[in-house]
N, C-alpha and C. Protein backbone atom coordinates (compact mmCIF):
# COMPACT_ATOMS: atom_id res chain seq x y z
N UNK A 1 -38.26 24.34 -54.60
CA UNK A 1 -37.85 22.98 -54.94
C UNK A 1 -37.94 22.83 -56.47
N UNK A 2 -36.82 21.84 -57.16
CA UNK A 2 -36.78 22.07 -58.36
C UNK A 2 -37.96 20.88 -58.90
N UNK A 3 -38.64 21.73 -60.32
CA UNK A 3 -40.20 20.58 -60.61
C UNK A 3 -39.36 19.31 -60.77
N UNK A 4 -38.89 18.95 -61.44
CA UNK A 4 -38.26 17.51 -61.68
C UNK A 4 -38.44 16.68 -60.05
N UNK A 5 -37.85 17.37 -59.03
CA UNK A 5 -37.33 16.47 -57.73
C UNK A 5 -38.75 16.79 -57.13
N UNK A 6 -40.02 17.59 -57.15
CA UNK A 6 -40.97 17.38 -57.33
C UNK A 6 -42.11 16.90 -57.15
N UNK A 7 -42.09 16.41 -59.26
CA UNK A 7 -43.05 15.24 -59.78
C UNK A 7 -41.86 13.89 -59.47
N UNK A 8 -40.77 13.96 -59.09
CA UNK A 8 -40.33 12.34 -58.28
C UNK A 8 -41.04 12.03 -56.80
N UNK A 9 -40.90 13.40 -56.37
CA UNK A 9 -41.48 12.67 -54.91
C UNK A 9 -42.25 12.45 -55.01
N UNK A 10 -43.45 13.43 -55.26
CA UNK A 10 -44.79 13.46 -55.87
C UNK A 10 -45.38 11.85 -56.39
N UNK A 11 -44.85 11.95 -57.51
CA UNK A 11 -44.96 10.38 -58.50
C UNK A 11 -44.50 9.04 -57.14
N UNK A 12 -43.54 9.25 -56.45
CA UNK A 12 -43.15 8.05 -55.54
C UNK A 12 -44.54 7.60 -54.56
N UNK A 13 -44.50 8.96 -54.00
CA UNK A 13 -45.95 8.70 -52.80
C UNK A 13 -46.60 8.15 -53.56
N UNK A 14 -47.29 8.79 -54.87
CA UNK A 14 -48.53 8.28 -55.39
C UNK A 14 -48.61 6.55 -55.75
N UNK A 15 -47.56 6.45 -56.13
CA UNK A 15 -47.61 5.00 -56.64
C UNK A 15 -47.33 4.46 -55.34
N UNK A 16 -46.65 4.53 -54.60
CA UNK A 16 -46.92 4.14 -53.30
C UNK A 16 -48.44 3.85 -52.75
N UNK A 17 -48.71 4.91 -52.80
CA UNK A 17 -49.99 4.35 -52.03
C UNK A 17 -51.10 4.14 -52.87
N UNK A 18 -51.29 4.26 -54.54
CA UNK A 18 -51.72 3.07 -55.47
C UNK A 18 -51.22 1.84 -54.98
N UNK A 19 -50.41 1.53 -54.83
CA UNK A 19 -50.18 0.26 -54.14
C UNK A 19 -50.79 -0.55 -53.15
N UNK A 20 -50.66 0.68 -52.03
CA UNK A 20 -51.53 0.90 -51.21
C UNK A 20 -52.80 -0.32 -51.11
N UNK A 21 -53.50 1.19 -51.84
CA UNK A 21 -54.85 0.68 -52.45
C UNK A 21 -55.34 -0.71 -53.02
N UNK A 22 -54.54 -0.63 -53.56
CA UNK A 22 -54.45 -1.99 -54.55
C UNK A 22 -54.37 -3.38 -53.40
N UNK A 23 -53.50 -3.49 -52.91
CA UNK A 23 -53.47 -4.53 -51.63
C UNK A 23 -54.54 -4.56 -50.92
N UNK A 24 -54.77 -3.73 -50.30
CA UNK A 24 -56.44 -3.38 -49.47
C UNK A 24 -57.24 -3.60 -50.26
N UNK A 25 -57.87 -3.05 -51.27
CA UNK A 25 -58.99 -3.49 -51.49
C UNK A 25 -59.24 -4.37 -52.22
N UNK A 26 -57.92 -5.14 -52.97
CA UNK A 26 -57.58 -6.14 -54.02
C UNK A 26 -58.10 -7.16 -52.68
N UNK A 27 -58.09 -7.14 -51.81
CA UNK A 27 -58.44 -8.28 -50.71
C UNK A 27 -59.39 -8.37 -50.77
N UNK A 28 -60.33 -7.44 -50.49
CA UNK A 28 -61.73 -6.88 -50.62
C UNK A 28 -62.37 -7.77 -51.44
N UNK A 29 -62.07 -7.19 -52.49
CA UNK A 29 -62.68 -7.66 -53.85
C UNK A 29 -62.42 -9.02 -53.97
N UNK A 30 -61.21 -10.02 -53.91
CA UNK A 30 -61.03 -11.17 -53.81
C UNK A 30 -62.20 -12.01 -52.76
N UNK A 31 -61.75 -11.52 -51.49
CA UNK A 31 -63.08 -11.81 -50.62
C UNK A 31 -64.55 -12.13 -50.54
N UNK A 32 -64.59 -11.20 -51.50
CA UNK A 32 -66.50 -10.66 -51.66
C UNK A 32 -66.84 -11.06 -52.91
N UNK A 33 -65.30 -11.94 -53.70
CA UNK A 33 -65.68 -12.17 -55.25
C UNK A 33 -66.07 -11.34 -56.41
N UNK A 34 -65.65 -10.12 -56.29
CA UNK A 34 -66.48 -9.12 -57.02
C UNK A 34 -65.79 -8.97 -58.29
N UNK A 35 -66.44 -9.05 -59.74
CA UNK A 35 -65.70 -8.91 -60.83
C UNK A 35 -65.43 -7.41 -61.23
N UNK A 36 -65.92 -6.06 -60.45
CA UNK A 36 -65.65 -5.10 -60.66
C UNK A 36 -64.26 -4.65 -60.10
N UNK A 37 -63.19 -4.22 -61.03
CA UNK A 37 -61.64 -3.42 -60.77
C UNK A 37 -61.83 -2.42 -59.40
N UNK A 38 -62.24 -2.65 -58.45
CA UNK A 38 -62.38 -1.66 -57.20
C UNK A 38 -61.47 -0.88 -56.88
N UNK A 39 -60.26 -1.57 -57.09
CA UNK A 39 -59.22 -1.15 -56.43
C UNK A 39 -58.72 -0.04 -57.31
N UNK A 40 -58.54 -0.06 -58.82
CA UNK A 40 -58.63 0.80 -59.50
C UNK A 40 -59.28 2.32 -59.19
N UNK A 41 -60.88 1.88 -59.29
CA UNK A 41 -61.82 2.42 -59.13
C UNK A 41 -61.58 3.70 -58.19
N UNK A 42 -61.24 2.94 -56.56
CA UNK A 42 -60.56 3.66 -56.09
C UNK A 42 -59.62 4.84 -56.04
N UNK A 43 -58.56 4.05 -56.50
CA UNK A 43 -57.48 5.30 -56.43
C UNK A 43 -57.96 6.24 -57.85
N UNK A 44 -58.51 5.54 -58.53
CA UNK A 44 -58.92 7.15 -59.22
C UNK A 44 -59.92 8.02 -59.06
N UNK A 45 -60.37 7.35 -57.85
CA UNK A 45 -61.79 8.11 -57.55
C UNK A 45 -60.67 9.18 -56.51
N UNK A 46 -60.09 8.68 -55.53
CA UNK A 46 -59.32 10.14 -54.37
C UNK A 46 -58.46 10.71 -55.20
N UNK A 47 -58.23 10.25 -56.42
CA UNK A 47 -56.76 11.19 -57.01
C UNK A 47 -57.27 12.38 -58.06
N UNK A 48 -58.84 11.81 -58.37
CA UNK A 48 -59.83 13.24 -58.81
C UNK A 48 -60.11 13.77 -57.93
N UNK A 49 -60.20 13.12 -56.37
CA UNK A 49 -60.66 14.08 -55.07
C UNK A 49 -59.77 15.01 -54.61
N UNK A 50 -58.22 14.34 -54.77
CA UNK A 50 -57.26 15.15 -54.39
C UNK A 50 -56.90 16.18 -55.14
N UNK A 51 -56.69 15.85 -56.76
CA UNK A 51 -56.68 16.84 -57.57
C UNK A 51 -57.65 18.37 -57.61
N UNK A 52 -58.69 17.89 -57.26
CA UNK A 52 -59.87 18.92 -58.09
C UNK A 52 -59.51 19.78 -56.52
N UNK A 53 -59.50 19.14 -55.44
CA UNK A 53 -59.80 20.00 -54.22
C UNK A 53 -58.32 21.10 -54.38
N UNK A 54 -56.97 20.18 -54.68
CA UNK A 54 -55.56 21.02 -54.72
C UNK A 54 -55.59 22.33 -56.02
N UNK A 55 -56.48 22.13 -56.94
CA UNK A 55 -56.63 23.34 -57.99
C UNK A 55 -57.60 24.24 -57.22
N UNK A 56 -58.25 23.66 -56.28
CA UNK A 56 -59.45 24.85 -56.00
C UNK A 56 -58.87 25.45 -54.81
N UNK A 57 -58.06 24.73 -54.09
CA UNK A 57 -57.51 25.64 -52.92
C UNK A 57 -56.39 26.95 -53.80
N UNK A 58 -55.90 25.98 -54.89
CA UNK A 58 -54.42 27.19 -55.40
C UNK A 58 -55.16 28.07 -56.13
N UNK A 59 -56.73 27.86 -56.46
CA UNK A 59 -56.80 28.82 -57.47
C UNK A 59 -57.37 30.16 -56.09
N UNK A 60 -57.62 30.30 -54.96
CA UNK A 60 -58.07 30.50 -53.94
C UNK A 60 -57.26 31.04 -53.46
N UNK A 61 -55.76 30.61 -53.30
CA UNK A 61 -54.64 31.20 -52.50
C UNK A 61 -53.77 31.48 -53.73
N UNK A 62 -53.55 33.08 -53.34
CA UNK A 62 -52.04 33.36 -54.53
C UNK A 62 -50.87 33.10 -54.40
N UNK A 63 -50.56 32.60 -53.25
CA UNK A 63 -49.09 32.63 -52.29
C UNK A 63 -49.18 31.05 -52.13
N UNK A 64 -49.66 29.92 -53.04
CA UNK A 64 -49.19 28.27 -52.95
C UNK A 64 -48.40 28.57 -53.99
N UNK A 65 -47.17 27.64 -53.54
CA UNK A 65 -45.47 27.45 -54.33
C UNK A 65 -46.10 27.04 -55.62
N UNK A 66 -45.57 27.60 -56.68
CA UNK A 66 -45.97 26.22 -57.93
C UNK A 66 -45.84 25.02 -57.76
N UNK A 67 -44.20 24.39 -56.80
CA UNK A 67 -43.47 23.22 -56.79
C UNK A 67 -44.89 22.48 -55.99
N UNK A 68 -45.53 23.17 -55.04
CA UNK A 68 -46.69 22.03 -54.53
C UNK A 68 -47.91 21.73 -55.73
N UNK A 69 -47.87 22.39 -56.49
CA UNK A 69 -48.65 22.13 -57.74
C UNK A 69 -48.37 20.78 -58.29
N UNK A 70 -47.09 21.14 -58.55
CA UNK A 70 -46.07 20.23 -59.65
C UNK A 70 -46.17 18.64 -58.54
N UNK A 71 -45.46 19.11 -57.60
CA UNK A 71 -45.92 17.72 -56.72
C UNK A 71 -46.97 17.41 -56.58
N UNK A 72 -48.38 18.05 -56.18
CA UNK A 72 -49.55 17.14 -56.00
C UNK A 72 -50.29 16.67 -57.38
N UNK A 73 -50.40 17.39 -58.20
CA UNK A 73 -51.27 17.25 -59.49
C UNK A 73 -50.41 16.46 -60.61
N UNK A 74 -49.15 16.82 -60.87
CA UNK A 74 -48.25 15.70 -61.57
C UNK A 74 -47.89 14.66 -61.07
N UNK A 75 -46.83 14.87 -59.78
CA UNK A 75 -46.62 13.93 -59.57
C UNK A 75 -47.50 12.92 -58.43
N UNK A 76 -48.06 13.79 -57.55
CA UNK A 76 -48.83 12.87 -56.83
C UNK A 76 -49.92 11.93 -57.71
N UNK A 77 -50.68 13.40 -57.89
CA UNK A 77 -52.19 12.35 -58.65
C UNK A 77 -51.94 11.55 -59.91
N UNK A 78 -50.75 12.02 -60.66
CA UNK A 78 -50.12 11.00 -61.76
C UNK A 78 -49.31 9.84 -61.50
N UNK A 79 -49.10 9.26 -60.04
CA UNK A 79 -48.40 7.71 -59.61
C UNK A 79 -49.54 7.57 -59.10
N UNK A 80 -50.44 7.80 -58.69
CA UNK A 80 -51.81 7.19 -58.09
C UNK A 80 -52.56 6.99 -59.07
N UNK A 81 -53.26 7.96 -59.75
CA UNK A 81 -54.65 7.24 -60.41
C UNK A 81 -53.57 6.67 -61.95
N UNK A 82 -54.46 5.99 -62.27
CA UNK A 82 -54.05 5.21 -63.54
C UNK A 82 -54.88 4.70 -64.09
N UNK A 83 -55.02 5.49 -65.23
CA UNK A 83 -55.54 4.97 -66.71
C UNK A 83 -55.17 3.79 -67.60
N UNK A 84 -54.33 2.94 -67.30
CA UNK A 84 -53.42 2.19 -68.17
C UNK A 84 -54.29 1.09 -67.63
N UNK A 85 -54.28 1.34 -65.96
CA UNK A 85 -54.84 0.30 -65.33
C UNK A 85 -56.47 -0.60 -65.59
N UNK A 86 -56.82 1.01 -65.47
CA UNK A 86 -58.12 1.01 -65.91
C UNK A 86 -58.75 0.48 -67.41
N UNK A 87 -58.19 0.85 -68.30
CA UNK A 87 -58.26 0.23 -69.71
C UNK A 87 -57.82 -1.00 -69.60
N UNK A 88 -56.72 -1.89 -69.61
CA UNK A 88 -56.47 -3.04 -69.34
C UNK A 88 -57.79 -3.82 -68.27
N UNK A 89 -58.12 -3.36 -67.34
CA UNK A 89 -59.19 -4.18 -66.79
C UNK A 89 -60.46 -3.89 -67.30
N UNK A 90 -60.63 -3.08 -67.91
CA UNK A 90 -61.92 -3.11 -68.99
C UNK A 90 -62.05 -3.88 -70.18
N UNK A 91 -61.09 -3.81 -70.51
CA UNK A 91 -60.97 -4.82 -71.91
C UNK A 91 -60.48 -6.34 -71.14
N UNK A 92 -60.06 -6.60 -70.26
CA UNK A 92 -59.93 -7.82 -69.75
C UNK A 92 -61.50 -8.25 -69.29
N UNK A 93 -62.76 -7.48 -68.69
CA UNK A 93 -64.19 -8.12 -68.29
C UNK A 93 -64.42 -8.30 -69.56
N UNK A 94 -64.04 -7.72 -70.42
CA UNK A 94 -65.11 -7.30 -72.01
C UNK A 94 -64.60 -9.19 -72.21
N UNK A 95 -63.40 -9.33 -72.76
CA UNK A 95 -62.65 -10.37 -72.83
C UNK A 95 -63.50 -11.84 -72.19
N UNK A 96 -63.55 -11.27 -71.04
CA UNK A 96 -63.47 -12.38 -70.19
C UNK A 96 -65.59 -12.50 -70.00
N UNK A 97 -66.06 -11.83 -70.95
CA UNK A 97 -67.73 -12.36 -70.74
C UNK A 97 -68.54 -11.48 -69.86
N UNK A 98 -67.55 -10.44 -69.19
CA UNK A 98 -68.48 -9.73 -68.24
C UNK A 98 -68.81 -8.45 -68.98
N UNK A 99 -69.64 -8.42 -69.91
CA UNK A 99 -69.65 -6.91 -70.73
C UNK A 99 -70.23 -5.89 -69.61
N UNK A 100 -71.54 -6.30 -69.44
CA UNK A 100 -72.07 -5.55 -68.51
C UNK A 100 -71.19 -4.71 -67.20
N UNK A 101 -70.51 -5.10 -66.72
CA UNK A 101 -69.63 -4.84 -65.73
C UNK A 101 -68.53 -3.75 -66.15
N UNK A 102 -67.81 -4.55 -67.64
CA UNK A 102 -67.29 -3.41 -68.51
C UNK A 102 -67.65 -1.90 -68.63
N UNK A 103 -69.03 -1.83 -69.15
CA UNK A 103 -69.50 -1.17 -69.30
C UNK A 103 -70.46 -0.07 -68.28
N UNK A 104 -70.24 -0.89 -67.24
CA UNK A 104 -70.70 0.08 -66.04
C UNK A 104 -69.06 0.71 -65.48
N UNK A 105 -68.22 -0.09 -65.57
CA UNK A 105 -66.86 0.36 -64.81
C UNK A 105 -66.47 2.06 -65.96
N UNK A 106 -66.64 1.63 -67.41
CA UNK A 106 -66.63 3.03 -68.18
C UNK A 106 -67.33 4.05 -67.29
N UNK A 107 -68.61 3.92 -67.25
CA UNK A 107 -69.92 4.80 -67.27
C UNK A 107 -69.82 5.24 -65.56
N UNK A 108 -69.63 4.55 -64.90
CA UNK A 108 -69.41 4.81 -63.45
C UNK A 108 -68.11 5.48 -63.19
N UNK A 109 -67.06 4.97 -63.40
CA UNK A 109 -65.67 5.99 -63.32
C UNK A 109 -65.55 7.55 -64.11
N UNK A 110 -66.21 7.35 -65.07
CA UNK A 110 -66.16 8.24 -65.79
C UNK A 110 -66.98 9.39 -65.39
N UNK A 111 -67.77 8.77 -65.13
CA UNK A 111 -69.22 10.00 -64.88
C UNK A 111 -68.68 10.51 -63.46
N UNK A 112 -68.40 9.86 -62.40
CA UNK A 112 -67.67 9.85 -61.35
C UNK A 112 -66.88 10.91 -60.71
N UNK A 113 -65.68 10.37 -61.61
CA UNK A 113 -64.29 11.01 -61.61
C UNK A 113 -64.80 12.67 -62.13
N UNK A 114 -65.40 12.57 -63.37
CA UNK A 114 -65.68 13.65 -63.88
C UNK A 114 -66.56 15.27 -63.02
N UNK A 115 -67.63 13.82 -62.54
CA UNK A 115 -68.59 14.90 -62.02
C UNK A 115 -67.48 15.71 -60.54
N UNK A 116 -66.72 14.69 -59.72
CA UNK A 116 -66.05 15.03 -58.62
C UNK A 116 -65.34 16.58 -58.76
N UNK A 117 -64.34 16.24 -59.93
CA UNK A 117 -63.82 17.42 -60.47
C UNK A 117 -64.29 18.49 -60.81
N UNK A 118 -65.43 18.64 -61.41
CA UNK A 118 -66.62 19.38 -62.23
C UNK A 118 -66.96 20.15 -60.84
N UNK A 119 -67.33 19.38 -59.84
CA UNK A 119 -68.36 20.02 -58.90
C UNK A 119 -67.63 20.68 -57.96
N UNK A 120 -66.07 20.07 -57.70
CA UNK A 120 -65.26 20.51 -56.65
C UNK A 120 -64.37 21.92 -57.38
N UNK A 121 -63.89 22.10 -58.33
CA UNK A 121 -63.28 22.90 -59.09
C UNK A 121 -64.76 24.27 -59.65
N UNK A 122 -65.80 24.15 -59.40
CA UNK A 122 -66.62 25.25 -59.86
C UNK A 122 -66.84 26.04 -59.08
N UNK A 123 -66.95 27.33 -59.77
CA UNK A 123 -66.69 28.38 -58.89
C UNK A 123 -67.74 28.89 -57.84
């Protein structure tokens, strides 16, 4: 399959079901009142889960297509998790009086996302 047609499908699902996400747990969070970006939180928490696990299976198997590369790690995990998102709602708590919250949403996603990858991708 050619990479371009891909990171489209790839990129479609993902933001798709960022969307997903976003509806579900945007309820959640509305519900329960919570000033923490969850829904965010979320999809970048499975799209480091999905990522780190899809490099450790390909680095594992010699015979995965590149094109499933190109689709899960570009285009999938790149229409799902989002950084744009994430910065915009950090600087919107900072904004809006909730530093603390800010500053756990950094320190918690980050450490998070990071460690997921770190621990799932080591050899």
């Amino acid at each position: 399959m050619n990479n371009i047609v891909s990171v489209f499908i790839g990129g479609g699902l993902g933001s798709l079901s960022r969307y997903g996400i976003a509806s579900s747990v945007g309820l959640l969070t509305a519900k329960l009142k919570l000033n923490f970006p969850l829904a965010t939180f979320t999809s970048n928490l499975l799209s480091c889960t999905i990522l780190a696990v899809t490099v450790a299976v390909i680095s594992s198997k010699a015979d995965v297509s590149p094109g499933w590369k190109v689709l899960i790690i570009t285009g999938f995990c790149g229409g799902f998790s989002t950084f744009s998102a994430f910065s915009y709602e950090t600087i919107d708590l900072m904004r809006s009086g909730y530093l603390l919250t800010a500053l756990a949403n950094i320190l918690i996603s980050i450490s998070v996302c990071f460690s997921l990858i770190y621990f799932i991708t080591k050899n």
